[in-house]
C-alpha atoms as a PDB file:
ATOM      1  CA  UNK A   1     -16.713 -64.301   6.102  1.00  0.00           C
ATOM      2  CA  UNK A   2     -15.321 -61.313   7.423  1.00  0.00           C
ATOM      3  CA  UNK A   3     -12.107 -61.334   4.785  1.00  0.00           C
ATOM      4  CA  UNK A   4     -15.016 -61.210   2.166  1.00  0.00           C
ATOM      5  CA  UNK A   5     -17.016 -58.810   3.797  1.00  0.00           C
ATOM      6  CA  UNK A   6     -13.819 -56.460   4.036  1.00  0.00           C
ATOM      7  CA  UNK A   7     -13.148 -57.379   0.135  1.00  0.00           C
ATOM      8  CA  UNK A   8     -16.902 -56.428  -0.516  1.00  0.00           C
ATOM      9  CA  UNK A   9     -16.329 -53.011   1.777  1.00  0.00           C
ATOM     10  CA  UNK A  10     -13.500 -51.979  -0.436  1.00  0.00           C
ATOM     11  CA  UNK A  11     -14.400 -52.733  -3.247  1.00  0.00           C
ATOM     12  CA  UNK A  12     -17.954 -50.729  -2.419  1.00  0.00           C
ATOM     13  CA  UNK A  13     -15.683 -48.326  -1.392  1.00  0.00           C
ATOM     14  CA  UNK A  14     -13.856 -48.013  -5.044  1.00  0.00           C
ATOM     15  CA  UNK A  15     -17.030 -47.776  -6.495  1.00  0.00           C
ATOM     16  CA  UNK A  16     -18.277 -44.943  -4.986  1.00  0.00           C
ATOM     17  CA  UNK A  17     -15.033 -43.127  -5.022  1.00  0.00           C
ATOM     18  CA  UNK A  18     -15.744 -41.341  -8.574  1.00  0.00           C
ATOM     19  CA  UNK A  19     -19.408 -40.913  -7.575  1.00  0.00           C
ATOM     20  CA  UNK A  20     -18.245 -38.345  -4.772  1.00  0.00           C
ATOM     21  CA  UNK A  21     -15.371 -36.823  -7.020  1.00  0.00           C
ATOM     22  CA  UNK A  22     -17.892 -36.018  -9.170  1.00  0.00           C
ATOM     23  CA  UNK A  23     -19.349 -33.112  -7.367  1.00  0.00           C
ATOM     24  CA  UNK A  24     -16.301 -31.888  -6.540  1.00  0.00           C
ATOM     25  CA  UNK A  25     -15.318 -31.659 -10.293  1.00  0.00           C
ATOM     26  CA  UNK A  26     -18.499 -29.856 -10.921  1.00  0.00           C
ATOM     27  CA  UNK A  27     -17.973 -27.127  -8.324  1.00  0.00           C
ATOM     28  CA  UNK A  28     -14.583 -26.816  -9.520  1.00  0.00           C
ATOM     29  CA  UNK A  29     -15.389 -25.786 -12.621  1.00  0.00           C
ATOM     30  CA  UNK A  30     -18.556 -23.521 -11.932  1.00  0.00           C
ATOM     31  CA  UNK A  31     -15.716 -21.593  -9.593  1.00  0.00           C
ATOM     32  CA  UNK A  32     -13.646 -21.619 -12.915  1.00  0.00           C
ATOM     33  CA  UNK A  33     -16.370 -20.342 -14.749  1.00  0.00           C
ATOM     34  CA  UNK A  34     -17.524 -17.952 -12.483  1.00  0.00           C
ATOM     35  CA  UNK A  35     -13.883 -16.407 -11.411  1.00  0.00           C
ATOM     36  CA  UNK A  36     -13.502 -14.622 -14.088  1.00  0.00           C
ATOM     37  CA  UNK A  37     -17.012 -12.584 -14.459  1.00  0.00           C
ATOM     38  CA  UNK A  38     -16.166 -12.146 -10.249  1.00  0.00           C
ATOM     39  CA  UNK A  39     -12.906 -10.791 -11.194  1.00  0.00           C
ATOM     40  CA  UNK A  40     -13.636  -8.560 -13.954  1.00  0.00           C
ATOM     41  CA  UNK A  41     -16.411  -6.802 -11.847  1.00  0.00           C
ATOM     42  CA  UNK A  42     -14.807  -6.680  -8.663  1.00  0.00           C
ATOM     43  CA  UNK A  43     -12.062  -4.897 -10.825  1.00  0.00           C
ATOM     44  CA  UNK A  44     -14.616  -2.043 -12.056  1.00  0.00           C
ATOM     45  CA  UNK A  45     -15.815  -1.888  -8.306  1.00  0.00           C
ATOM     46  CA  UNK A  46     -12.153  -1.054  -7.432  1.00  0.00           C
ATOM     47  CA  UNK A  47     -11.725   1.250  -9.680  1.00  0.00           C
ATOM     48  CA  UNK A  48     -15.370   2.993  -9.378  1.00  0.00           C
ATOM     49  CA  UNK A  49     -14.133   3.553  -5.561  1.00  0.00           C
ATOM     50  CA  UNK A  50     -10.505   4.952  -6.624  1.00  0.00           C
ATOM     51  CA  UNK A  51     -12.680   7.002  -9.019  1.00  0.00           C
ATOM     52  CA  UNK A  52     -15.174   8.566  -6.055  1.00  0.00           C
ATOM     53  CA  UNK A  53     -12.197   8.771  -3.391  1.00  0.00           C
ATOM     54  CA  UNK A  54      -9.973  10.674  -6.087  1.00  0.00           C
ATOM     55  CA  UNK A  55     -12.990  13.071  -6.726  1.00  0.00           C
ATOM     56  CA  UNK A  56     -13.919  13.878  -3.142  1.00  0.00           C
ATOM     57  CA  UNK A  57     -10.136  14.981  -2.852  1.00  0.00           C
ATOM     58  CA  UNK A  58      -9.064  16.853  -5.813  1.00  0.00           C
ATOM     59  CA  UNK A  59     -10.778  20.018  -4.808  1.00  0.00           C
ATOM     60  CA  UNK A  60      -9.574  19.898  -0.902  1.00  0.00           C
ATOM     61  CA  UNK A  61      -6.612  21.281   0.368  1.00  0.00           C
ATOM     62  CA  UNK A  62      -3.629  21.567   0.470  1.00  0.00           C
ATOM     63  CA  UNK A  63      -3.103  21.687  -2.841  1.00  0.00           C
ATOM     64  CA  UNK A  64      -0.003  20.479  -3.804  1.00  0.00           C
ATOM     65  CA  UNK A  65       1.006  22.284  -7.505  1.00  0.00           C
ATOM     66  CA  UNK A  66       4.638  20.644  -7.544  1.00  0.00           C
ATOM     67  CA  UNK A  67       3.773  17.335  -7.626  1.00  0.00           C
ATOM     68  CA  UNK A  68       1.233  18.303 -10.439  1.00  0.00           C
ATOM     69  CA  UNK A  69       4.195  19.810 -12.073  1.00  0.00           C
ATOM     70  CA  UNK A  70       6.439  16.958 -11.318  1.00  0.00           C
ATOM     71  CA  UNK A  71       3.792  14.800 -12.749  1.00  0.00           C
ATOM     72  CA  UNK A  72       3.232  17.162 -15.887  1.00  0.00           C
ATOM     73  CA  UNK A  73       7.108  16.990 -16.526  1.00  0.00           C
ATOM     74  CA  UNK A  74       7.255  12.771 -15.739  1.00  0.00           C
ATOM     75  CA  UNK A  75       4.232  12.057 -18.431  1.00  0.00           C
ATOM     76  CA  UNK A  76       4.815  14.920 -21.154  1.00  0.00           C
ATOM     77  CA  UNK A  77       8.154  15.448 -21.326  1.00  0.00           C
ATOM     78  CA  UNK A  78       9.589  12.364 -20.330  1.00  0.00           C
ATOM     79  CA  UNK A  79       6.943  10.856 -23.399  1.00  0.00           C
ATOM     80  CA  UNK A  80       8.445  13.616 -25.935  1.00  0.00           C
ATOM     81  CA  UNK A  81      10.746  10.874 -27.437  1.00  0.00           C
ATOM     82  CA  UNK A  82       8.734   7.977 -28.096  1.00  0.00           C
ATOM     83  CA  UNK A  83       5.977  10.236 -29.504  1.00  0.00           C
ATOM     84  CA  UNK A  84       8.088  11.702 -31.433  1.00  0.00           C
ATOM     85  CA  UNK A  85       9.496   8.646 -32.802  1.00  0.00           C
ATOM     86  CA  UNK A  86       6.006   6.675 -33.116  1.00  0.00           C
ATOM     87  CA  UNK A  87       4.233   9.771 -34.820  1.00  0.00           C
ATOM     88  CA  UNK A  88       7.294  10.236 -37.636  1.00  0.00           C
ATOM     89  CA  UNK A  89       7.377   6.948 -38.028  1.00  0.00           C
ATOM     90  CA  UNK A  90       3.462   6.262 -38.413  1.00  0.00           C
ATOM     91  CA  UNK A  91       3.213   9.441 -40.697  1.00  0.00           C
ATOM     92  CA  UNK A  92       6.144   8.168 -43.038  1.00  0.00           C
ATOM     93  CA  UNK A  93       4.212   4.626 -43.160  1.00  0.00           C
ATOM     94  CA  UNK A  94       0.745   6.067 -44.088  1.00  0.00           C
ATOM     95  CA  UNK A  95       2.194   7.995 -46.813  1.00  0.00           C
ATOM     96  CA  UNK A  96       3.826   5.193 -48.219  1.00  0.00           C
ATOM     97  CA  UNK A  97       1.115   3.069 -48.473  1.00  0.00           C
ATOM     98  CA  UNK A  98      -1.172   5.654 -49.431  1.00  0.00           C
ATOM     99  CA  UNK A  99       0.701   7.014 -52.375  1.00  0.00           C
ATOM    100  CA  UNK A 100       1.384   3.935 -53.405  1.00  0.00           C
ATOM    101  CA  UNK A 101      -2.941   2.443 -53.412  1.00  0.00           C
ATOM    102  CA  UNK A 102      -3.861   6.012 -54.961  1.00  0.00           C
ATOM    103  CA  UNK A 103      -1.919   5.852 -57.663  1.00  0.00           C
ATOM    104  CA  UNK A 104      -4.369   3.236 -59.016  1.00  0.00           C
ATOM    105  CA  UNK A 105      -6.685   5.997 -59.151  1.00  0.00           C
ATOM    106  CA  UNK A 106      -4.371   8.515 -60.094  1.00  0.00           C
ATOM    107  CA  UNK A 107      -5.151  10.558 -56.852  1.00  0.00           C
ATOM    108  CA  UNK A 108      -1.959  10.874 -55.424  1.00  0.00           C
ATOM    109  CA  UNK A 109      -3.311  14.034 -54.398  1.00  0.00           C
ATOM    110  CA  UNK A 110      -5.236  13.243 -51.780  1.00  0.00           C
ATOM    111  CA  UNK A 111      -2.698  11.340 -49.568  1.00  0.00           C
ATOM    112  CA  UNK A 112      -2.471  14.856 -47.668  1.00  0.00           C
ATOM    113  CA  UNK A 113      -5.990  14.930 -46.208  1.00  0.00           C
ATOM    114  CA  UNK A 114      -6.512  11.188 -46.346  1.00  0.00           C
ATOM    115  CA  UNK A 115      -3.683  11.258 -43.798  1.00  0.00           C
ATOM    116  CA  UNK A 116      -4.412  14.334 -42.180  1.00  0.00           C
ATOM    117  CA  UNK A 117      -7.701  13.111 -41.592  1.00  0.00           C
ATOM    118  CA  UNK A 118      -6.708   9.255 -40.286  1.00  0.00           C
ATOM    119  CA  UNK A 119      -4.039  10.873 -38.002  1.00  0.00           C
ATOM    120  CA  UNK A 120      -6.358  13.601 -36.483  1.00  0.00           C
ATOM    121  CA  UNK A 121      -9.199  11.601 -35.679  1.00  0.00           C
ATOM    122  CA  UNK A 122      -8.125   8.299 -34.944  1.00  0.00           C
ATOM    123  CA  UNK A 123      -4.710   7.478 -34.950  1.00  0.00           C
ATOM    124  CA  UNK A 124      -2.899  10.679 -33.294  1.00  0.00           C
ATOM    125  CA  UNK A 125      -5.524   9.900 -29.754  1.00  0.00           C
ATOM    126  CA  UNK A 126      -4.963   6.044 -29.993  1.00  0.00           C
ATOM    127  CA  UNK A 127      -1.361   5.911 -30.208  1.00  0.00           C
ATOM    128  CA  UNK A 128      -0.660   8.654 -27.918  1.00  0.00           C
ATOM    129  CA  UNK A 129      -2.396   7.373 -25.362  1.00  0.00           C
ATOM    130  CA  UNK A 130      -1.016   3.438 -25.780  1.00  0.00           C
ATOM    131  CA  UNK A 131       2.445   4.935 -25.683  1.00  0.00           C
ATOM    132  CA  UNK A 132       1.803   7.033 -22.240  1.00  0.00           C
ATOM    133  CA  UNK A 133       0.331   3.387 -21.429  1.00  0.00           C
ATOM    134  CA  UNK A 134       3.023   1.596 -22.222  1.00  0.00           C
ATOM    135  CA  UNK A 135       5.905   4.043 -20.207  1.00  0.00           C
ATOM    136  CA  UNK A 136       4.106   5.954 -17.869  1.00  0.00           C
ATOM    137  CA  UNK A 137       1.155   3.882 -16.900  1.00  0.00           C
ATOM    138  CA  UNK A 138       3.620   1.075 -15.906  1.00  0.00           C
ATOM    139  CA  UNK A 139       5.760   3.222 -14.439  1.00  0.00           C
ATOM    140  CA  UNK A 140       3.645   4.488 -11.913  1.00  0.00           C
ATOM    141  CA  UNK A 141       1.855   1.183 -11.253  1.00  0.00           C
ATOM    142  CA  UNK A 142       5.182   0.090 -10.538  1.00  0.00           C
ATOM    143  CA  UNK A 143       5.852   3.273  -8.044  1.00  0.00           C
ATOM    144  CA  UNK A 144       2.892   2.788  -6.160  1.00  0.00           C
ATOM    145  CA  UNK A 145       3.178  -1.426  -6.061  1.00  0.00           C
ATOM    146  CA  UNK A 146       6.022  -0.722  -4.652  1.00  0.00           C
ATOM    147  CA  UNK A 147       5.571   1.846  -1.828  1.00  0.00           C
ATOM    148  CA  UNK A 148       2.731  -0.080  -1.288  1.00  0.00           C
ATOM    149  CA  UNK A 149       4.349  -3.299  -0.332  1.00  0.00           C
ATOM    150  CA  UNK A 150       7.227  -1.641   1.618  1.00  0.00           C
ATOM    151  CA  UNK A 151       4.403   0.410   3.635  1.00  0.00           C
ATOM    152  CA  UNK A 152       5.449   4.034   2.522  1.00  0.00           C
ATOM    153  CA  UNK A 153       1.368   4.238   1.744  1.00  0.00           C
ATOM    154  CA  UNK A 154       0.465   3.494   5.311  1.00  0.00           C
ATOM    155  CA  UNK A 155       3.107   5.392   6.627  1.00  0.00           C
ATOM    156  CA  UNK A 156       1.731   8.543   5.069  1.00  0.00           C
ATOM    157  CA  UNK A 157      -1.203   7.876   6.432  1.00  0.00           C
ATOM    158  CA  UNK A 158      -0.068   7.529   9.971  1.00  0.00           C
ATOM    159  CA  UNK A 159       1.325  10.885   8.944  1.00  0.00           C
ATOM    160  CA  UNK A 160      -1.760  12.219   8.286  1.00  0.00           C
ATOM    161  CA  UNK A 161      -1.582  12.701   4.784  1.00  0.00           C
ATOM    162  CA  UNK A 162      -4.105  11.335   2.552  1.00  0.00           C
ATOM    163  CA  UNK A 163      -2.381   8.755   0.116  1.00  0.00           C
ATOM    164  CA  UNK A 164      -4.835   9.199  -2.959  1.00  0.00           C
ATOM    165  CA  UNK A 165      -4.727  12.746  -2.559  1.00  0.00           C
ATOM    166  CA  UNK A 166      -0.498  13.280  -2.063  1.00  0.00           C
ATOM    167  CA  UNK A 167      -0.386  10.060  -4.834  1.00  0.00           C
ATOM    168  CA  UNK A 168      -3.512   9.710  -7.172  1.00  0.00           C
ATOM    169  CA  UNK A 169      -4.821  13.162  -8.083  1.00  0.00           C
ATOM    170  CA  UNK A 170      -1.478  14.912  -9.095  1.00  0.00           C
ATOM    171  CA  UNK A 171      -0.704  12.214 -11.772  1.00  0.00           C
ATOM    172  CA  UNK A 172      -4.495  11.637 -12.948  1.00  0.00           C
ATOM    173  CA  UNK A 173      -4.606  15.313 -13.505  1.00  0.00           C
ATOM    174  CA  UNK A 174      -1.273  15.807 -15.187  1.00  0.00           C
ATOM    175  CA  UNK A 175      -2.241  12.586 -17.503  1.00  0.00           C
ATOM    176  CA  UNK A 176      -5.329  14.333 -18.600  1.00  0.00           C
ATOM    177  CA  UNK A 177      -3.802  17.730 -19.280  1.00  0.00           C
ATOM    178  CA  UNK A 178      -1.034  16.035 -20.724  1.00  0.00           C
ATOM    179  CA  UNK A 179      -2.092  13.635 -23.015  1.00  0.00           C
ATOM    180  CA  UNK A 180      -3.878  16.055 -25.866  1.00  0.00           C
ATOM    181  CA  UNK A 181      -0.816  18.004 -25.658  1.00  0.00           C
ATOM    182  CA  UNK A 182       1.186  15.211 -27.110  1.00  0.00           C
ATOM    183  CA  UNK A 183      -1.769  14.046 -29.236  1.00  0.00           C
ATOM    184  CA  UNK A 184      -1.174  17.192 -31.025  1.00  0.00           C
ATOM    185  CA  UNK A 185       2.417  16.819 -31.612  1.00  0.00           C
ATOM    186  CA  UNK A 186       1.769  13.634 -32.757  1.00  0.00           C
ATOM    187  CA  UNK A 187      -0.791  14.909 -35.309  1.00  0.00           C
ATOM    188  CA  UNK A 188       2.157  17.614 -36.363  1.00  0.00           C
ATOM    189  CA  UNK A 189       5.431  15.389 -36.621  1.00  0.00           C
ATOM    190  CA  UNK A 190       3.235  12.599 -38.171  1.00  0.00           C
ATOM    191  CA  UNK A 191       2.389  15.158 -40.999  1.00  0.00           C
ATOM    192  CA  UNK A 192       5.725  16.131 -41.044  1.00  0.00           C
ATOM    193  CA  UNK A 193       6.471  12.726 -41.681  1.00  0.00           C
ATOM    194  CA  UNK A 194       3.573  12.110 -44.641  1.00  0.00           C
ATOM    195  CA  UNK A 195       5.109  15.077 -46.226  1.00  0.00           C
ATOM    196  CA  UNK A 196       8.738  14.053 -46.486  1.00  0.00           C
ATOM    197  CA  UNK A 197       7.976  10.861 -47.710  1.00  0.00           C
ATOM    198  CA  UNK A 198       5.017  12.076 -50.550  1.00  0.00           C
ATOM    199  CA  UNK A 199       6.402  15.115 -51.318  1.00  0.00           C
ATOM    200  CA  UNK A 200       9.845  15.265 -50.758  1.00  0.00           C
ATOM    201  CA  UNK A 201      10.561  11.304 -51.788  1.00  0.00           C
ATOM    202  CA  UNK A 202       7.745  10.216 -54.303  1.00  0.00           C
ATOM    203  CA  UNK A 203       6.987  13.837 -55.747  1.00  0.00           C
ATOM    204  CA  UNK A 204       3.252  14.294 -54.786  1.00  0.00           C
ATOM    205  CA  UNK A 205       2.203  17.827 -56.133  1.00  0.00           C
ATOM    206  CA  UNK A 206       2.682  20.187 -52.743  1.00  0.00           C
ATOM    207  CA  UNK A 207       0.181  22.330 -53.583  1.00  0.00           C
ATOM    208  CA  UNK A 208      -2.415  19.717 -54.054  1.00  0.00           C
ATOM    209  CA  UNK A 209      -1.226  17.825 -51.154  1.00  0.00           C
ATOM    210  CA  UNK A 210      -1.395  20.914 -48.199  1.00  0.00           C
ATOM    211  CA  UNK A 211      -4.703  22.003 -50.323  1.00  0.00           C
ATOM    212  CA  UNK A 212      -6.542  18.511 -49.573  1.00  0.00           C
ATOM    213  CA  UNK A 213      -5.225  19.216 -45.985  1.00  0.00           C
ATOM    214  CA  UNK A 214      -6.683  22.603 -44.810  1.00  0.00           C
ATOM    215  CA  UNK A 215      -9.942  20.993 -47.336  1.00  0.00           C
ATOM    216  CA  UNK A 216     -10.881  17.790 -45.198  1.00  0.00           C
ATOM    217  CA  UNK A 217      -9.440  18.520 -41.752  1.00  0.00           C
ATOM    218  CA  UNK A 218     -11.268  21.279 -39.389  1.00  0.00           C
ATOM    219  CA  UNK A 219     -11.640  22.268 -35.797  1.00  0.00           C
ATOM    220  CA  UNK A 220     -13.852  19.843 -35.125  1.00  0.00           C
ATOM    221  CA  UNK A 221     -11.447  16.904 -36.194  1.00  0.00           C
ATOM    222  CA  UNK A 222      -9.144  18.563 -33.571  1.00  0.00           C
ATOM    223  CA  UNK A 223     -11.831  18.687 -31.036  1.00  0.00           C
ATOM    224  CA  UNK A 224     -12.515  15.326 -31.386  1.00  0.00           C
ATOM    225  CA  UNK A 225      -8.819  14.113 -31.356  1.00  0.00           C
ATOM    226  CA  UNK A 226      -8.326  15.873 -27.731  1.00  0.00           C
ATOM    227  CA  UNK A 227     -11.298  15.170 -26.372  1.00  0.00           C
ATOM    228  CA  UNK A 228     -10.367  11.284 -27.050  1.00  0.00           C
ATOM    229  CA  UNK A 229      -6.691  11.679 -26.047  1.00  0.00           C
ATOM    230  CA  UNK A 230      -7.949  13.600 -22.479  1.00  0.00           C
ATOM    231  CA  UNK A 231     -10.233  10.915 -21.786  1.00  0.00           C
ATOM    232  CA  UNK A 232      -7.998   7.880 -22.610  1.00  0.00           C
ATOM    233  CA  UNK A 233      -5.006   9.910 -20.205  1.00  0.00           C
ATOM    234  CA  UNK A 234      -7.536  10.111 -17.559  1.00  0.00           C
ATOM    235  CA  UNK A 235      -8.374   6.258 -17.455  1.00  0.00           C
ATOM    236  CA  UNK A 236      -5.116   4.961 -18.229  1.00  0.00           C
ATOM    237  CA  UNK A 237      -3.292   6.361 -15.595  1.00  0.00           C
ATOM    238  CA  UNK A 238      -6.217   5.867 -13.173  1.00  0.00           C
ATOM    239  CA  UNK A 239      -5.997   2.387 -13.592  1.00  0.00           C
ATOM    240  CA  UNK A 240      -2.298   2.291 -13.104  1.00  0.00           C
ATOM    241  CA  UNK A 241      -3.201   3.828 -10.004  1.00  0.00           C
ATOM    242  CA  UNK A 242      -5.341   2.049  -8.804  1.00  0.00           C
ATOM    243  CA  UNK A 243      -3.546  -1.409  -9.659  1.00  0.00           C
ATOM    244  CA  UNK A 244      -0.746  -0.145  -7.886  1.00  0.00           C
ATOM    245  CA  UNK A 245      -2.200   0.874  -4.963  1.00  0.00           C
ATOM    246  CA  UNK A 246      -3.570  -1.891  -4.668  1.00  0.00           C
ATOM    247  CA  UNK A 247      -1.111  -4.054  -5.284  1.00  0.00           C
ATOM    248  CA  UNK A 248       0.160  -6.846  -2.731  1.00  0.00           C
ATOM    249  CA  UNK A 249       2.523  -9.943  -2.561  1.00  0.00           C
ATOM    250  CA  UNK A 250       5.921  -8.872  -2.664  1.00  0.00           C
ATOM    251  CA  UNK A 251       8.184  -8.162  -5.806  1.00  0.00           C
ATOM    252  CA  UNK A 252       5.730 -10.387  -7.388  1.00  0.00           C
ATOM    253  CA  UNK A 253       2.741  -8.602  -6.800  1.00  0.00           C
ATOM    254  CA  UNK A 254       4.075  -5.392  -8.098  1.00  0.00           C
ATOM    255  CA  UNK A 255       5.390  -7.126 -11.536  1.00  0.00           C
ATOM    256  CA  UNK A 256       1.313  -8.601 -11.831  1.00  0.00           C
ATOM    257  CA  UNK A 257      -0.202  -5.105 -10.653  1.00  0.00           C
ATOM    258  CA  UNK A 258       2.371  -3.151 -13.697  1.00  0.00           C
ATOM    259  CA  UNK A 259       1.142  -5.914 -16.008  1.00  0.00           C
ATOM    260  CA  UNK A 260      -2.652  -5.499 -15.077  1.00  0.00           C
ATOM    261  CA  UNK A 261      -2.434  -1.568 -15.725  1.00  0.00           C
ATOM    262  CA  UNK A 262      -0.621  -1.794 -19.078  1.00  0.00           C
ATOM    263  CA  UNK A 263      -3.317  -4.747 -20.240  1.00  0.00           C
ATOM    264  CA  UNK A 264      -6.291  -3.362 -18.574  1.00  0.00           C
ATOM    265  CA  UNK A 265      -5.220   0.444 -20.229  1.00  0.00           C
ATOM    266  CA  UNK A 266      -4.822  -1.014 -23.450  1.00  0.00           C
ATOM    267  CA  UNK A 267      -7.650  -2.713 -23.634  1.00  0.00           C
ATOM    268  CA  UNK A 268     -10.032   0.547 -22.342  1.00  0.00           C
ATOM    269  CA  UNK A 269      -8.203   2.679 -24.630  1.00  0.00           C
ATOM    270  CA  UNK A 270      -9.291   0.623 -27.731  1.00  0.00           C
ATOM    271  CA  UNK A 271     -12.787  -0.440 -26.302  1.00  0.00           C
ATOM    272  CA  UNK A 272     -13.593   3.689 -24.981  1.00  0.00           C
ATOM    273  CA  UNK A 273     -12.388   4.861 -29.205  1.00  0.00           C
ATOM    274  CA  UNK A 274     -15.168   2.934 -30.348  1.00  0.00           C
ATOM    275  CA  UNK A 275     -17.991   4.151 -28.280  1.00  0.00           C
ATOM    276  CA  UNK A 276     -16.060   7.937 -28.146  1.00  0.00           C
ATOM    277  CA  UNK A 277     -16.372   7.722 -32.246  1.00  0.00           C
ATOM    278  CA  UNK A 278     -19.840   6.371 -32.273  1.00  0.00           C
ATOM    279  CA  UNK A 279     -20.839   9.137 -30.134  1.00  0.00           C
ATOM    280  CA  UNK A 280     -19.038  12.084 -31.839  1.00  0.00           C
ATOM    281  CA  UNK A 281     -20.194  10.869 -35.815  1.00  0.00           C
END
């Protein structure tokens, strides 16, 4: 009687086993659900306070004009190559395919401002600011992940100087000063580009070519273009900022905090052009 009443208890026992998983599969996957929303606004929380913090600083001293300088030199000058390189390279590809879909039309003319125009507005802010993204941005997410987890961030602070104003406001302010800066060279060595290629190589008239130029693009196609590139400079390297700063866990925080800042950068650069174009047409 008892062996049976044991068999009875465990086997009562077996049924009810997946009757109490099931809750527990449920609230795992309403935390699934719900980590991501949690994640993606305790991210904009993090980086509203980075924002406020950096703002209350920037116009209290000391203020410290070589690291703005340093700054200037890391994210403009240190970018001069792979702008270069991207812009030539981007001009020299629009060209091609332009001359080559106008000629259907026999307005092989027009690749100049149709160009011109693409780089200016659009292209010249965009891939500026994913290439400062892709070397600076991570760069300095990785500088601050890292004096983060070794403590060089609290140690300044136990020296009494204020980490996001000796760290954060020199290199947000160089990004956005430096950022149109290369924008524009990237609008002029992509035209360079466009011009070798469909004047020099595939014999577009010159004359019609620089005339649809000075014709379609105007100051406020410029205005546009570095008002984009000044805000995407500002954001990206804010983030990388404020991943970094944040970062924890090692080696392997810092690698996750650099990946976060070029992702999360990207992604605001591309989401920011729409609503920036919206609002300026």
């Amino acid at each position: 009687m008892d062996a049976s009443d044991g068999r009875r208890a465990e086997g009562g026992g077996a049924e009810e086993t997946p009757a109490r998983r099931r809750p527990d599969l449920a609230s795992r996957v309403l935390r699934a659900l719900l980590a991501w929303p949690a994640a993606f606004l305790g991210g904009i929380g993090e980086l509203m306070q980075m924002t406020l913090r950096m703002l209350g600083w920037m116009f209290r001293p000391p203020y410290r004009l070589r690291l703005l300088l340093q700054a200037m030199a890391f994210i403009g000058v240190g970018s001069l190559f792979i702008i270069t390189l991207t812009a030539l390279t981007s001009g020299m590809v629009l060209a091609l395919q332009g001359v080559y879909s106008m000629r259907m039309f026999n307005a092989t003319g027009a690749v100049g401002g149709a160009v011109a125009l693409s780089l200016t507005r659009e292209i010249s802010p965009v891939f500026t600011a994913l290439m400062v993204t892709a070397r600076a941005s991570s760069a300095i997410a990785t500088e601050l992940g890292t004096m983060r987890v070794t403590d060089q961030i609290d140690a300044l602070a136990t020296m009494g100087v204020n980490p996001v104003q000796y760290l954060v406001v020199p290199r947000v302010l160089a990004g956005a000063l430096m950022t149109p800066v290369l924008c524009l060279l990237f609008t002029f060595i992509g035209m360079l580009g466009c011009y070798l290629v469909a004047v020099v190589w595939m014999g577009v008239d010159p004359g019609q070519f620089m005339d649809k130029v000075s014709r379609w693009v105007g100051p406020a196609d410029f205005r546009q273009s570095l008002i984009k590139a000044a805000v995407f400079g500002t954001l990206t390297i804010l983030i990388a900022c404020q991943q970094g700063y944040a970062a924890k866990g090692g080696a392997a925080g810092v690698g996750q905090a650099t990946t976060r800042a070029v992702v999360i950068g990207s992604v605001v650069i591309m989401v920011c052009d729409y609503f920036l174009t919206a609002a300026m047409l």
